[in-house]
C-alpha atoms as a PDB file:
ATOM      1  CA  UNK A   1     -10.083  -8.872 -10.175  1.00  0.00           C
ATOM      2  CA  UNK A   2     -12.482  -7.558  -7.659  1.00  0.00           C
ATOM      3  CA  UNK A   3     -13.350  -3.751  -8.029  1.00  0.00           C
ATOM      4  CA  UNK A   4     -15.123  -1.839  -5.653  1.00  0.00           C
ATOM      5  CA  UNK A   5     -16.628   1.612  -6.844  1.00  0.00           C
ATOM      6  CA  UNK A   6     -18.246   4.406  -4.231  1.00  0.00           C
ATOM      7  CA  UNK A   7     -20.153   7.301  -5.184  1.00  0.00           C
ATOM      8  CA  UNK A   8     -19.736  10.367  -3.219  1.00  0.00           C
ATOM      9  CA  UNK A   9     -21.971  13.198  -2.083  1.00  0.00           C
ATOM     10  CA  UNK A  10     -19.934  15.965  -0.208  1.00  0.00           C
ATOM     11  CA  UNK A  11     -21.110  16.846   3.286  1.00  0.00           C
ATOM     12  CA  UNK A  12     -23.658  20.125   3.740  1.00  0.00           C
ATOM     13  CA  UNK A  13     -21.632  23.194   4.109  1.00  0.00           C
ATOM     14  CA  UNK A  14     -19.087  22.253   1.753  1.00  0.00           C
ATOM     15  CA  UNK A  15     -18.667  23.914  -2.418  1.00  0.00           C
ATOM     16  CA  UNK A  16     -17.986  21.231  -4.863  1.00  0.00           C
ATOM     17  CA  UNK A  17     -14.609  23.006  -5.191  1.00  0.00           C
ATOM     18  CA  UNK A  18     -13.721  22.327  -1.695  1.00  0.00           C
ATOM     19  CA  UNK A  19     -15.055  18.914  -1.773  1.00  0.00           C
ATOM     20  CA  UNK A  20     -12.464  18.337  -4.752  1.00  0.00           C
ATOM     21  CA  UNK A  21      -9.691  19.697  -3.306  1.00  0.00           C
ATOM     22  CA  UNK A  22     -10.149  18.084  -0.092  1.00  0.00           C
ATOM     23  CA  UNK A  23     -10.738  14.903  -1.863  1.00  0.00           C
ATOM     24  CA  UNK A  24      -7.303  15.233  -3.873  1.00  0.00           C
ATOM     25  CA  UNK A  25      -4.963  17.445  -1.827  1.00  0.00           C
ATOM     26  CA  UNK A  26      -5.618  15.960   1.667  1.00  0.00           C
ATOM     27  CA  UNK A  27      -7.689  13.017   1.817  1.00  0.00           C
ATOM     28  CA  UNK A  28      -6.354  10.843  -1.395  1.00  0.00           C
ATOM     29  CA  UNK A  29      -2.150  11.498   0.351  1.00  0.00           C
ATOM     30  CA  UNK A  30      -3.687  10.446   3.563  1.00  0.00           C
ATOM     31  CA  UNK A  31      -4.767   7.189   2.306  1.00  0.00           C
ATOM     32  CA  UNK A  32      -2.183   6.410  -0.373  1.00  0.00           C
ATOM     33  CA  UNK A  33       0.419   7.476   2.683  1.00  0.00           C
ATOM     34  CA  UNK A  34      -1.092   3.926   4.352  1.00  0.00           C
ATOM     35  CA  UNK A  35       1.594   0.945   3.296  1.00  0.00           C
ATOM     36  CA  UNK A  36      -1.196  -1.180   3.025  1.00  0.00           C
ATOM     37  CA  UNK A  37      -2.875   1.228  -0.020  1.00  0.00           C
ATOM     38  CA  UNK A  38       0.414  -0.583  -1.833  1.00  0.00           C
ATOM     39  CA  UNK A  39       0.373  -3.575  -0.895  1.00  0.00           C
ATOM     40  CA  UNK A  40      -3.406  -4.205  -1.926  1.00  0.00           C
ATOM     41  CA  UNK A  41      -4.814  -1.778  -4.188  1.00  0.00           C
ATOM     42  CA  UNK A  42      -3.728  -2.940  -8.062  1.00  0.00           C
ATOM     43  CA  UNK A  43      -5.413   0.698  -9.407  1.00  0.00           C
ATOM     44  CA  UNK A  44      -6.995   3.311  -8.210  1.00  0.00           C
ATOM     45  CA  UNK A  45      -9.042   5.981 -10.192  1.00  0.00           C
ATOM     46  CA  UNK A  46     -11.582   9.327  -9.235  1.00  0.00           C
ATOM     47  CA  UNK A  47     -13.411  10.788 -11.821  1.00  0.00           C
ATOM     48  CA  UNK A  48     -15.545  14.233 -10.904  1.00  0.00           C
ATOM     49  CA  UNK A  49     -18.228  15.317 -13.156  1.00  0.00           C
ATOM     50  CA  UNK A  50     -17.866  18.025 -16.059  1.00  0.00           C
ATOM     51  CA  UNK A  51     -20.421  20.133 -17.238  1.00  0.00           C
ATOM     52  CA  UNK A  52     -22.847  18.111 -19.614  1.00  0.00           C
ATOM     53  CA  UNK A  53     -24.934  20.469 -21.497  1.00  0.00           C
ATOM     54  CA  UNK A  54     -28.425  18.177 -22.166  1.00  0.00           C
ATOM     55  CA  UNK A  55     -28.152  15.933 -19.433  1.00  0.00           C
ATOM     56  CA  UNK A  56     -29.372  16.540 -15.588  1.00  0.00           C
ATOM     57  CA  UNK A  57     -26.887  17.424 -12.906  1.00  0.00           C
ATOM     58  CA  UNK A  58     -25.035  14.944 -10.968  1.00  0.00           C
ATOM     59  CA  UNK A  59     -26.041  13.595  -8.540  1.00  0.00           C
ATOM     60  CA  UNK A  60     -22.372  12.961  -6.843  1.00  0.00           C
ATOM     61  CA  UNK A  61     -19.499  14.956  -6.592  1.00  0.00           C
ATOM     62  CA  UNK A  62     -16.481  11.929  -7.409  1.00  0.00           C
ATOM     63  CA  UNK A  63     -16.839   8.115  -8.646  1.00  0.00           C
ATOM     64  CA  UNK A  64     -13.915   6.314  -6.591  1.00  0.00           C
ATOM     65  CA  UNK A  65     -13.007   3.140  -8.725  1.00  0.00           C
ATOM     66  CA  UNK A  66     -10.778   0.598  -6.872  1.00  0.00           C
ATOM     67  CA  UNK A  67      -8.985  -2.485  -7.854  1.00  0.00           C
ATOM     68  CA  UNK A  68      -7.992  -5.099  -6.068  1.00  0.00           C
ATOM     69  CA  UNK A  69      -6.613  -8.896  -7.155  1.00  0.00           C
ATOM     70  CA  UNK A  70      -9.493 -10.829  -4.584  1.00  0.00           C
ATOM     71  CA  UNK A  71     -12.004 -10.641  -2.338  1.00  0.00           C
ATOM     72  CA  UNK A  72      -9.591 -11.347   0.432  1.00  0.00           C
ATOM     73  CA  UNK A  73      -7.247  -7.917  -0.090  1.00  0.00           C
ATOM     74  CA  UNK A  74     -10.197  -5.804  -0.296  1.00  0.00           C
ATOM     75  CA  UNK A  75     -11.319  -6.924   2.927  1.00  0.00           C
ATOM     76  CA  UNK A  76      -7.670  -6.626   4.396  1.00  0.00           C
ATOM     77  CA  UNK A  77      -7.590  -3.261   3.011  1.00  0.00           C
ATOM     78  CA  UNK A  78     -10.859  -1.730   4.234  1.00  0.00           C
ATOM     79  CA  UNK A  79     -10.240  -3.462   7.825  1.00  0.00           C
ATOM     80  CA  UNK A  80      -7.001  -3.358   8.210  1.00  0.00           C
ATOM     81  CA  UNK A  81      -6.169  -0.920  11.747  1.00  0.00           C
ATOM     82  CA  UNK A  82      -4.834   2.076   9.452  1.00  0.00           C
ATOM     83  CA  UNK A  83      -7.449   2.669   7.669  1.00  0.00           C
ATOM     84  CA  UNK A  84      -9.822   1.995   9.884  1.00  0.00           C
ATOM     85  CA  UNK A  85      -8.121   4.677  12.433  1.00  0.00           C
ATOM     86  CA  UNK A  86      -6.340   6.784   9.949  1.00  0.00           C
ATOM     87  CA  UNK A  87      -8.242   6.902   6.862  1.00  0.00           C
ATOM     88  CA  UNK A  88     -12.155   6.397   7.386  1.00  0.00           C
ATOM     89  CA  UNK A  89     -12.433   8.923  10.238  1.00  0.00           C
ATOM     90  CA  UNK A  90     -11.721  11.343   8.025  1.00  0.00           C
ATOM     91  CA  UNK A  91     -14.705  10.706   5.195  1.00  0.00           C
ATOM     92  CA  UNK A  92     -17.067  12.852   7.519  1.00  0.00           C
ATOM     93  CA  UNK A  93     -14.435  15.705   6.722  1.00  0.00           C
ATOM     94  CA  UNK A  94     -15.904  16.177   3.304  1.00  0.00           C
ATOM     95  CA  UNK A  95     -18.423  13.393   2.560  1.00  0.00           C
ATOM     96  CA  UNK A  96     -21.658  13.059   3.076  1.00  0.00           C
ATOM     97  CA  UNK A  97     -21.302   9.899   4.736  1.00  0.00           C
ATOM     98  CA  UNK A  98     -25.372   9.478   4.986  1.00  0.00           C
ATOM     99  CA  UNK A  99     -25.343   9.664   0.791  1.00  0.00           C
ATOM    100  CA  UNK A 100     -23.262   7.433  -1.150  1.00  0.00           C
ATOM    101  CA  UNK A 101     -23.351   4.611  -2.979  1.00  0.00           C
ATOM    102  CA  UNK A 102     -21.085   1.462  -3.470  1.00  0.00           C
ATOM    103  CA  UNK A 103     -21.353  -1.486  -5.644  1.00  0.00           C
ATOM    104  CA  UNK A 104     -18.522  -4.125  -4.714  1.00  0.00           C
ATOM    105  CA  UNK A 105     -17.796  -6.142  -8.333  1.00  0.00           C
ATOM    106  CA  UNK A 106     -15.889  -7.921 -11.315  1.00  0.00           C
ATOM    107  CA  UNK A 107     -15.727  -6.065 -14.654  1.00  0.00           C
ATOM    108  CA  UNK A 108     -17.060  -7.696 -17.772  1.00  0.00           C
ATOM    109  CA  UNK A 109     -15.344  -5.439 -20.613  1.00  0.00           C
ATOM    110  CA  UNK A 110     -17.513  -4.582 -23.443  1.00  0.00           C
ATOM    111  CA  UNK A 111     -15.567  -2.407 -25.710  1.00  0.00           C
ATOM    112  CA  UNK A 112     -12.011  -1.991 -24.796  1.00  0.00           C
END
């Protein structure tokens, strides 16, 4: 499996609160309302940061982790005409689209 995973910064202006709800109440239906978000993506996780006592603050505000079975559907996915009209416009809506980072990859499982 292929997984892509983006760290995200929100955009100046915006609380991490309302960076987290945006992220979950109106941007996350909006893509997962896309038929193609079924067809291609085999899992689909966000994780936001907690406090950490001991350790520095985050630098992001939400780890996207995405699954996909090859190369191939990831590329139909991120290209395809709805997201590329419906979806990605609206990552300047709460992202920091200047300030994220994205590692495209295959897992090698350690523990688990």
């Amino acid at each position: 499996m292929i997984k892509m995973v983006i760290a995200l910064k929100r955009r100046e202006g915006m609380t991490h609160d309302e960076f987290t709800h945006y992220q979950r109440n109106i941007h996350r239906p909006l893509l997962m309302s896309i038929p193609e978000a079924e067809q291609y993506i085999r899992r689909f996780v966000v994780s936001y940061p907690v406090p950490a006592p001991n350790y520095p603050e985050p630098d992001y505000d939400s780890v996207v982790e995405a699954w996909f079975d090859t190369m191939d559907d990831l590329n139909a996915f991120y290209f395809c005409e709805n997201f590329l009209k419906n979806v990605d416009p609206d990552h300047e809506n709460f992202i920091d689209v200047n300030a994220f980072g994205r590692i495209i990859s295959e897992e090698e499982v350690v523990i688990g």
